[in-house]
C-alpha atoms as a PDB file:
ATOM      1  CA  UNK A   1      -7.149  -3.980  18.584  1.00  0.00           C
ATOM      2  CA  UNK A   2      -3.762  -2.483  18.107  1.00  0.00           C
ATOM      3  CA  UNK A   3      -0.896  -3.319  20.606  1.00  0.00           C
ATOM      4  CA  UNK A   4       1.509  -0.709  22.274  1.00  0.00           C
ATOM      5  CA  UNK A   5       4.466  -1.960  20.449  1.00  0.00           C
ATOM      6  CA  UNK A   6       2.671  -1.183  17.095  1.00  0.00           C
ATOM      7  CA  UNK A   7       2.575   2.567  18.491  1.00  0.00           C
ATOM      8  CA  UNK A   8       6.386   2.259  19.697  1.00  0.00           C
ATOM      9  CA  UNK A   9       7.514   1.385  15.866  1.00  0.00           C
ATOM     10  CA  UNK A  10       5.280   4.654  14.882  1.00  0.00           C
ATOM     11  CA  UNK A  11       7.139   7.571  14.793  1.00  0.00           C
ATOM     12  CA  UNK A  12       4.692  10.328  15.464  1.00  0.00           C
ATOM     13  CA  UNK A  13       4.162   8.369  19.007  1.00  0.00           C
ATOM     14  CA  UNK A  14       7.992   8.698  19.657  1.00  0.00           C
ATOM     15  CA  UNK A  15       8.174  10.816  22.153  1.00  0.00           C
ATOM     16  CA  UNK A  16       4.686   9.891  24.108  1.00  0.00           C
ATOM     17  CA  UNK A  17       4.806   9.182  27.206  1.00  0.00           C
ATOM     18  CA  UNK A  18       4.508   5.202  28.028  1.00  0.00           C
ATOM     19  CA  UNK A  19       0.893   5.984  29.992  1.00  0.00           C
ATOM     20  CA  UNK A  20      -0.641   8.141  26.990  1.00  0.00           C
ATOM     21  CA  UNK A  21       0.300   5.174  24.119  1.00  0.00           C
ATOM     22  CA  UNK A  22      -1.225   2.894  27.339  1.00  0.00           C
ATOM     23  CA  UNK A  23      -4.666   5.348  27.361  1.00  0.00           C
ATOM     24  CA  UNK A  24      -4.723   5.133  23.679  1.00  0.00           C
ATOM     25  CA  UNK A  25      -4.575   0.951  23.001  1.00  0.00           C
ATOM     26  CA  UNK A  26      -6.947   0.865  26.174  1.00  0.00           C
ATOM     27  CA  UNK A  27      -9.483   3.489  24.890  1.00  0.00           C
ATOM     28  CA  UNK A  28      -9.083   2.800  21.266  1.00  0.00           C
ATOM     29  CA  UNK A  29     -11.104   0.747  18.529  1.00  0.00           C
ATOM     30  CA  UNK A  30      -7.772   0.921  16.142  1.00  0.00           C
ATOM     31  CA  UNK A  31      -6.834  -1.753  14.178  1.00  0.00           C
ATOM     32  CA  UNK A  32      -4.009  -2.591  11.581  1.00  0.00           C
ATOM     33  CA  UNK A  33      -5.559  -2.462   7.947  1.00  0.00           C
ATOM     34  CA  UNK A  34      -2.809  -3.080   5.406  1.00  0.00           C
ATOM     35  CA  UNK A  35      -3.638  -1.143   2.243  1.00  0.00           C
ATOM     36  CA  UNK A  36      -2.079  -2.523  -1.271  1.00  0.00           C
ATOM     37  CA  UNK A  37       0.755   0.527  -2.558  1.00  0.00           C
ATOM     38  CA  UNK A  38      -1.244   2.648  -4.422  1.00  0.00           C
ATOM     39  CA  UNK A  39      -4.538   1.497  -3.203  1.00  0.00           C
ATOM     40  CA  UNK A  40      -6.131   4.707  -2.125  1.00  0.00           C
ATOM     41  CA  UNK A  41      -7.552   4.391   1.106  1.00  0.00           C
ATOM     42  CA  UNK A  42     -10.344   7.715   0.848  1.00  0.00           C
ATOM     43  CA  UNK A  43     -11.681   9.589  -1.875  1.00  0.00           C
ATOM     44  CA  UNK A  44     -12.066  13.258  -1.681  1.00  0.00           C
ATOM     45  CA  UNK A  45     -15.522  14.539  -0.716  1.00  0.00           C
ATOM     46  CA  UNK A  46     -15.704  11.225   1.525  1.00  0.00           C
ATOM     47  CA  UNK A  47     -16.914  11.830   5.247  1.00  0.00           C
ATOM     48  CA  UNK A  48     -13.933  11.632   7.802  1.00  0.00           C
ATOM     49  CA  UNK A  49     -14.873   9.546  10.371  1.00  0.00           C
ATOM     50  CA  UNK A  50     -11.727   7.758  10.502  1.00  0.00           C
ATOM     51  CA  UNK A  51      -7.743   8.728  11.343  1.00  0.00           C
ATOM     52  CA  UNK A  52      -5.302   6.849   9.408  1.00  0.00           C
ATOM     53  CA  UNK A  53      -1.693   6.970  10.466  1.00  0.00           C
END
């Protein structure tokens, strides 16, 4: 589960209000996946059933 500090450092959730980052690391499933540089993390044609940021 991701923390709301995670989505402070984030700058797309910048300027999000405090309760909406609050709704989203209450309501979410998200976790932290470090990916190697380089490592692609989907191939095209692959089903999108997941929202990497």
């Amino acid at each position: 589960m991701i923390q709301k500090k995670l989505l402070d450092r984030i700058p797309f959730f910048k300027d999000f209000p405090e309760g909406y980052k609050e709704e989203i690391v209450e309501h979410s499933n998200a976790e932290l996946l470090r990916v190697p540089p380089n490592q692609p993390i989907l191939n095209e044609g692959d089903l999108g059933d997941t929202c990497y940021i």
